[in-house]
Protein backbone atom coordinates (compact mmCIF):
# COMPACT_ATOMS: atom_id res chain seq x y z
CA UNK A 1 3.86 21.20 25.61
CA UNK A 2 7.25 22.79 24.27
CA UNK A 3 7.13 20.17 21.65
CA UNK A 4 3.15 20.57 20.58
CA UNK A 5 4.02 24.29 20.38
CA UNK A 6 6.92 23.66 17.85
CA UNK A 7 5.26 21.38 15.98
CA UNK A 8 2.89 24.01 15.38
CA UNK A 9 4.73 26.22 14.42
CA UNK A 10 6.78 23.87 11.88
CA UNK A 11 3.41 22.97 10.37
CA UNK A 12 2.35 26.48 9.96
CA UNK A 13 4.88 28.02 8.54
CA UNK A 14 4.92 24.12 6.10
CA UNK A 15 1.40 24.51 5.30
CA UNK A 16 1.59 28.48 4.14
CA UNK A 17 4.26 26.93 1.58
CA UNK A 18 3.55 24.04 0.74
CA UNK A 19 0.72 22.03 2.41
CA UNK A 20 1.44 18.77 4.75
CA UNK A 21 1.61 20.87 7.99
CA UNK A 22 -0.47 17.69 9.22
CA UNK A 23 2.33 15.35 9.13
CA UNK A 24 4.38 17.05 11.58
CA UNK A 25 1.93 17.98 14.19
CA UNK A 26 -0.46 14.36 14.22
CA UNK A 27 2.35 12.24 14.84
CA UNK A 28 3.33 14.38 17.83
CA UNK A 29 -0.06 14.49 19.04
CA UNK A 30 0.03 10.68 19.29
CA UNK A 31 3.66 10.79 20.94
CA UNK A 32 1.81 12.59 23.63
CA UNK A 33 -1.00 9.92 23.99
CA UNK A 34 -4.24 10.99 22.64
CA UNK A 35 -5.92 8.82 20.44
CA UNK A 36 -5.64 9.10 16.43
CA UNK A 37 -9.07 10.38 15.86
CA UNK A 38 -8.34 12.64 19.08
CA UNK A 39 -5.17 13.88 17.64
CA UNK A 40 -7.00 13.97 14.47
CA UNK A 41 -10.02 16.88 16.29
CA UNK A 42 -7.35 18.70 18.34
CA UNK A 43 -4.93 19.41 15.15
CA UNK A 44 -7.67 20.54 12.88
CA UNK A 45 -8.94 23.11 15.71
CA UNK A 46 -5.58 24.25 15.94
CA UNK A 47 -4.54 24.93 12.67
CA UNK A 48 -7.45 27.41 11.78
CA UNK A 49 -5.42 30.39 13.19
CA UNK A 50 -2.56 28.95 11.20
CA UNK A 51 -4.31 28.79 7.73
CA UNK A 52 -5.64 32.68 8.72
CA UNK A 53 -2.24 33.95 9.01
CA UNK A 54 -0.81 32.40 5.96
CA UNK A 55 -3.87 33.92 3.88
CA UNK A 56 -2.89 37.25 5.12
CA UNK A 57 0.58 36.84 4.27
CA UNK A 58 -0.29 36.00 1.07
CA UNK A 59 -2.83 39.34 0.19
CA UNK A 60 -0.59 41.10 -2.30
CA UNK A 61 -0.70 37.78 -4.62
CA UNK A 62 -4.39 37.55 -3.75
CA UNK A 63 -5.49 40.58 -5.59
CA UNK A 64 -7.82 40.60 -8.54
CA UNK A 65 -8.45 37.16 -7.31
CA UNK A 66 -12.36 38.07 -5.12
CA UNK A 67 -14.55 36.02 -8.00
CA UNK A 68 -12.12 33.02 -7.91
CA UNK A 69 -11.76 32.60 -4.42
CA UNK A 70 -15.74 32.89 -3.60
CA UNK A 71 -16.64 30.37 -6.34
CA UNK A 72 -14.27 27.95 -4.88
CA UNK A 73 -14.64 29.15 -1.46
CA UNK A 74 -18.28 27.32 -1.59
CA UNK A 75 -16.61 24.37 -2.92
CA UNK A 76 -14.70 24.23 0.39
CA UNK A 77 -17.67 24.55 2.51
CA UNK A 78 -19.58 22.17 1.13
CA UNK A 79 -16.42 19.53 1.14
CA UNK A 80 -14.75 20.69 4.47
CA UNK A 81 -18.33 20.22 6.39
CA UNK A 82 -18.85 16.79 4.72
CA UNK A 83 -15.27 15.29 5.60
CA UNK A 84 -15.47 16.61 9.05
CA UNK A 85 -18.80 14.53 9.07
CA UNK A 86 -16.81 11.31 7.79
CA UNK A 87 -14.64 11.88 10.79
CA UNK A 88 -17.61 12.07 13.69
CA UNK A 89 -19.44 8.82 12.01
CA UNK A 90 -16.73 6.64 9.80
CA UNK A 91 -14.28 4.39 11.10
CA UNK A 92 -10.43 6.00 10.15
CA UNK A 93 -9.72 2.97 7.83
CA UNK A 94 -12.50 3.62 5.98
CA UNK A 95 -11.37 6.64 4.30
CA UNK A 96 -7.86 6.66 4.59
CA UNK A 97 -7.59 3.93 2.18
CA UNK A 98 -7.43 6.33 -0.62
CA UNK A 99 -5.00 8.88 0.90
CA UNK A 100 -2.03 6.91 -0.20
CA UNK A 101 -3.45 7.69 -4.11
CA UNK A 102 -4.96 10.68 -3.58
CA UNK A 103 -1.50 11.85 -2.77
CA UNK A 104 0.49 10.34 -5.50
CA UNK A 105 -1.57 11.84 -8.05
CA UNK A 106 -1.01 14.97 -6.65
CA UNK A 107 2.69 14.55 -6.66
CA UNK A 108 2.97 13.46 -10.11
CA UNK A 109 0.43 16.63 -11.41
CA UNK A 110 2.79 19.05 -9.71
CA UNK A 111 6.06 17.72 -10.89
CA UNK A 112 4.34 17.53 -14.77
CA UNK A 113 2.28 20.53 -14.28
CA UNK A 114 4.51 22.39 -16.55
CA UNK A 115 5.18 20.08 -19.56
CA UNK A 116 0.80 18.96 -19.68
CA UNK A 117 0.37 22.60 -19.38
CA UNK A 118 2.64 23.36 -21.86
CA UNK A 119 0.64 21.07 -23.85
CA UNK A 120 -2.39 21.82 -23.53
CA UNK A 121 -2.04 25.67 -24.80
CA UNK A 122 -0.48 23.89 -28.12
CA UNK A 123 -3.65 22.65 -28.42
CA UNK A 124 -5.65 25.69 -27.59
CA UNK A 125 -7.15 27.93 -30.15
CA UNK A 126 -4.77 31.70 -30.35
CA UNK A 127 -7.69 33.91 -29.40
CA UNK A 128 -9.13 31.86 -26.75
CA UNK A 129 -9.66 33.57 -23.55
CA UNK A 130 -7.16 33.20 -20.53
CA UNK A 131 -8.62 30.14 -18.23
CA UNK A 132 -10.08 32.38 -14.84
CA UNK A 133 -11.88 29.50 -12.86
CA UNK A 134 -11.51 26.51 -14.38
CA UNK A 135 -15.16 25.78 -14.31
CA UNK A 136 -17.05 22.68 -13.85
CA UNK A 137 -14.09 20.10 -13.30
CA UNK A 138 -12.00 22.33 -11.17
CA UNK A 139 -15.26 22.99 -8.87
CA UNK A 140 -16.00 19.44 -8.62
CA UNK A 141 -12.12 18.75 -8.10
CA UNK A 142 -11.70 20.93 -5.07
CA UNK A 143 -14.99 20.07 -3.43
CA UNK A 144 -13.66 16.74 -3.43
CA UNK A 145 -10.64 17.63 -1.84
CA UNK A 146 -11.91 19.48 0.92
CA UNK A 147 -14.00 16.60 1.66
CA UNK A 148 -10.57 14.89 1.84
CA UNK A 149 -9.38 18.06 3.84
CA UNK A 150 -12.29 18.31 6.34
CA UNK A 151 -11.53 14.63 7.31
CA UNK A 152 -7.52 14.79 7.76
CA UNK A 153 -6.36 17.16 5.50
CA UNK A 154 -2.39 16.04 5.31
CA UNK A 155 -1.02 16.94 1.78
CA UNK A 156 -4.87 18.75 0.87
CA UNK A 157 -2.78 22.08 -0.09
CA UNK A 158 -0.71 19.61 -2.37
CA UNK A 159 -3.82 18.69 -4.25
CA UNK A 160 -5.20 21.72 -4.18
CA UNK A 161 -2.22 23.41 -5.88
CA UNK A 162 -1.97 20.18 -8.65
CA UNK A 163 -5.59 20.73 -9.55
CA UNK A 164 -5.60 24.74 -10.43
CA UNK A 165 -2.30 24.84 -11.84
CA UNK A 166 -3.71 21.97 -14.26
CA UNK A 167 -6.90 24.18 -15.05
CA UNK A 168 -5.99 27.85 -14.49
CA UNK A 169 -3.20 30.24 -16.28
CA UNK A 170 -1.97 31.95 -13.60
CA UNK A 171 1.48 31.58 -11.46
CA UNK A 172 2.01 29.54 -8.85
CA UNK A 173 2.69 32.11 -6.14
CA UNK A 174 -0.95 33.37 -6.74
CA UNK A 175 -2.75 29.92 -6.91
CA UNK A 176 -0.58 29.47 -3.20
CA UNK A 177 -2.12 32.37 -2.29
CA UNK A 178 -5.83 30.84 -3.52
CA UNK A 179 -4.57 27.54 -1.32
CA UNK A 180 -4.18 28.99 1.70
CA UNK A 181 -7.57 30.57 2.02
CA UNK A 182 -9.53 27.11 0.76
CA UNK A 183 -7.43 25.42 3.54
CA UNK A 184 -8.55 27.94 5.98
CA UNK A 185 -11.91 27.87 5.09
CA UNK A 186 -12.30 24.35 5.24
CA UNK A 187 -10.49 23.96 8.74
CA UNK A 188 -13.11 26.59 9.88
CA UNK A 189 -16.11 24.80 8.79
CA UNK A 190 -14.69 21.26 10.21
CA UNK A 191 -13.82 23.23 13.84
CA UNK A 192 -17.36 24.79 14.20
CA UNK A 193 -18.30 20.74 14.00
CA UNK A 194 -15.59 19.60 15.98
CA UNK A 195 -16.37 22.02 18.62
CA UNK A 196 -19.95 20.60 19.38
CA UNK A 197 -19.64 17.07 18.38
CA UNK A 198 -16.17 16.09 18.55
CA UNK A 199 -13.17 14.91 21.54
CA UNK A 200 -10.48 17.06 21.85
CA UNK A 201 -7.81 18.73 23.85
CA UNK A 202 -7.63 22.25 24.54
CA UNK A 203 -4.12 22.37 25.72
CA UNK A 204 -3.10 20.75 22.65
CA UNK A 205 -5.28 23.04 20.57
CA UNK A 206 -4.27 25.92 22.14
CA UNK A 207 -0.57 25.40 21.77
CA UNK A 208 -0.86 24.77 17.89
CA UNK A 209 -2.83 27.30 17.49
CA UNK A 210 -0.20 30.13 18.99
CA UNK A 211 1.83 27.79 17.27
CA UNK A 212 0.65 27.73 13.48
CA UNK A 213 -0.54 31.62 13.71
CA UNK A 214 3.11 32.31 13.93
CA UNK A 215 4.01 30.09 11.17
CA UNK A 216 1.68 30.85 8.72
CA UNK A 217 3.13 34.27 9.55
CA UNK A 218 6.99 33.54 8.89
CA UNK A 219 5.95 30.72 6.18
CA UNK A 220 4.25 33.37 3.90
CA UNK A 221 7.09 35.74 4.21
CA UNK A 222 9.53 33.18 3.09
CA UNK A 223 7.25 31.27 0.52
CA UNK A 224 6.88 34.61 -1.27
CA UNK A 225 10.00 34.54 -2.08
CA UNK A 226 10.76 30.94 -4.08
CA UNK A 227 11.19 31.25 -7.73
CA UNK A 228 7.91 28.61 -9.20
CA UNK A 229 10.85 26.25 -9.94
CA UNK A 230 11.95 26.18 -5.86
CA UNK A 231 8.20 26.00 -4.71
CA UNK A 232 7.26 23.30 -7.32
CA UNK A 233 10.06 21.25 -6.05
CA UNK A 234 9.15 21.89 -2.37
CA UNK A 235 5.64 21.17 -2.97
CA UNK A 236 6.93 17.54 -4.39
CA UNK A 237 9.47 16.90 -2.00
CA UNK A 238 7.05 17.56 1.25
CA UNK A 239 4.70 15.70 -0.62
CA UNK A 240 6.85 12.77 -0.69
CA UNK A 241 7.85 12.54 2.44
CA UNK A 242 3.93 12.57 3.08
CA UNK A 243 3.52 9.16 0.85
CA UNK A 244 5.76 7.75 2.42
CA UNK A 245 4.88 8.26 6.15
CA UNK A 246 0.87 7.58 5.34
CA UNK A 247 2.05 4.60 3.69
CA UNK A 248 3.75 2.93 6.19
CA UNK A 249 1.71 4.59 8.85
């Protein structure tokens, strides 16, 4: 129990900075002898309190940001209810196949963010207006990875962040900020599912729930603080150590 409730903790305060919470909590889940898909229900339940408090710690950097967050908001509903539905019906193989790259590409659009950016307003007219939701392709690229999220969700804050820094011109403290409600919105819609037509463990969600509430708590206060530079290189360090464990996992 003392080490479910530390583990929760660790992946809250982990997921209000970075993302990957997942990786430190499932693997302790297991340790304790519930089955992966098991381990899989309880965790997402659990974290939901976790991806609340990390929103809230983020509210100064989330101002001016209503429109952006509701348009992608639905995104995240629509993705985190169908990848909590490939969890009740699909074997785990099945999906997790594609983790691996899903992840990589992530990595490598976070560590380059800055240079394609860089780039691409060289090739943008002067007087063109300042990018505000990305449209289209970022809509489509974040429903996607909710569906990704709704189903096991390890490393889904490190795609999120890849995909709006790519499409948006804003800093990266406030698209952490837009992160950490989509994540919490998308563990909400996969619990309400869970709750009816899943397994789980209540101790277990119970503890990483107190658990993650606090860390969201203490990671926003600290995340806040990280120059883009730090958090880029956080977000691509956690992320690597996420590669590697699905990969050998």
């Amino acid at each position: 129990m003392a080490a479910v409730f530390a583990a929760g903790t660790g992946a809250g305060a982990v997921n209000a900075v970075v993302g990957s919470g997942t990786l430190i909590t499932f693997p302790v889940l297991l340790a304790t002898g519930l089955s992966p898909v098991t381990a899989t229900v309880s965790n997402g339940l659990g974290l939901v309190p976790g991806s609340i408090s990390a929103a809230i710690g983020y509210r100064e950097e989330l101002r001016g940001q209503r429109r952006r967050v509701l348009l992608l908001g639905i995104g995240a509903v629509l993705g985190g209810r169908a990848g909590a539905v490939l969890l009740l019906t699909l074997p785990e193989s099945a999906f997790e196949r594609i983790v691996p790259v899903l992840v990589s590409l992530a990595l490598v659009l976070v560590a380059c963010q800055p240079l394609i950016a860089k780039q691409v307003r060289r090739r943008r007219p002067a007087d063109a207006p300042a990018r505000r939701d990305g449209g289209p392709l970022l809509f489509t690229g974040l429903t996607l990875a909710s569906v990704y999220g709704g189903y096991f969700s390890a490393a889904q804050g490190i795609i999120y962040v890849s995909l709006m820094g790519m499409l948006l011109d804003d800093t990266l403290q406030r698209l952490n900020a837009v992160k950490n409600v989509l994540a919490a919105v998308v563990n909400t819609v996969a619990a309400v599912l869970f709750v009816f037509f899943a397994d789980f463990d209540w101790t277990a969600v119970l503890l990483i729930a107190v658990g993650s509430a606090l860390g969201g708590l203490i990671g926003a206060r600290t995340g806040r603080r990280f120059s883009p530079a730090v958090l880029r290189t956080l977000i691509v360090s956690v992320g690597t150590v996420a590669l590697v464990h699905l990969v050998l996992r």
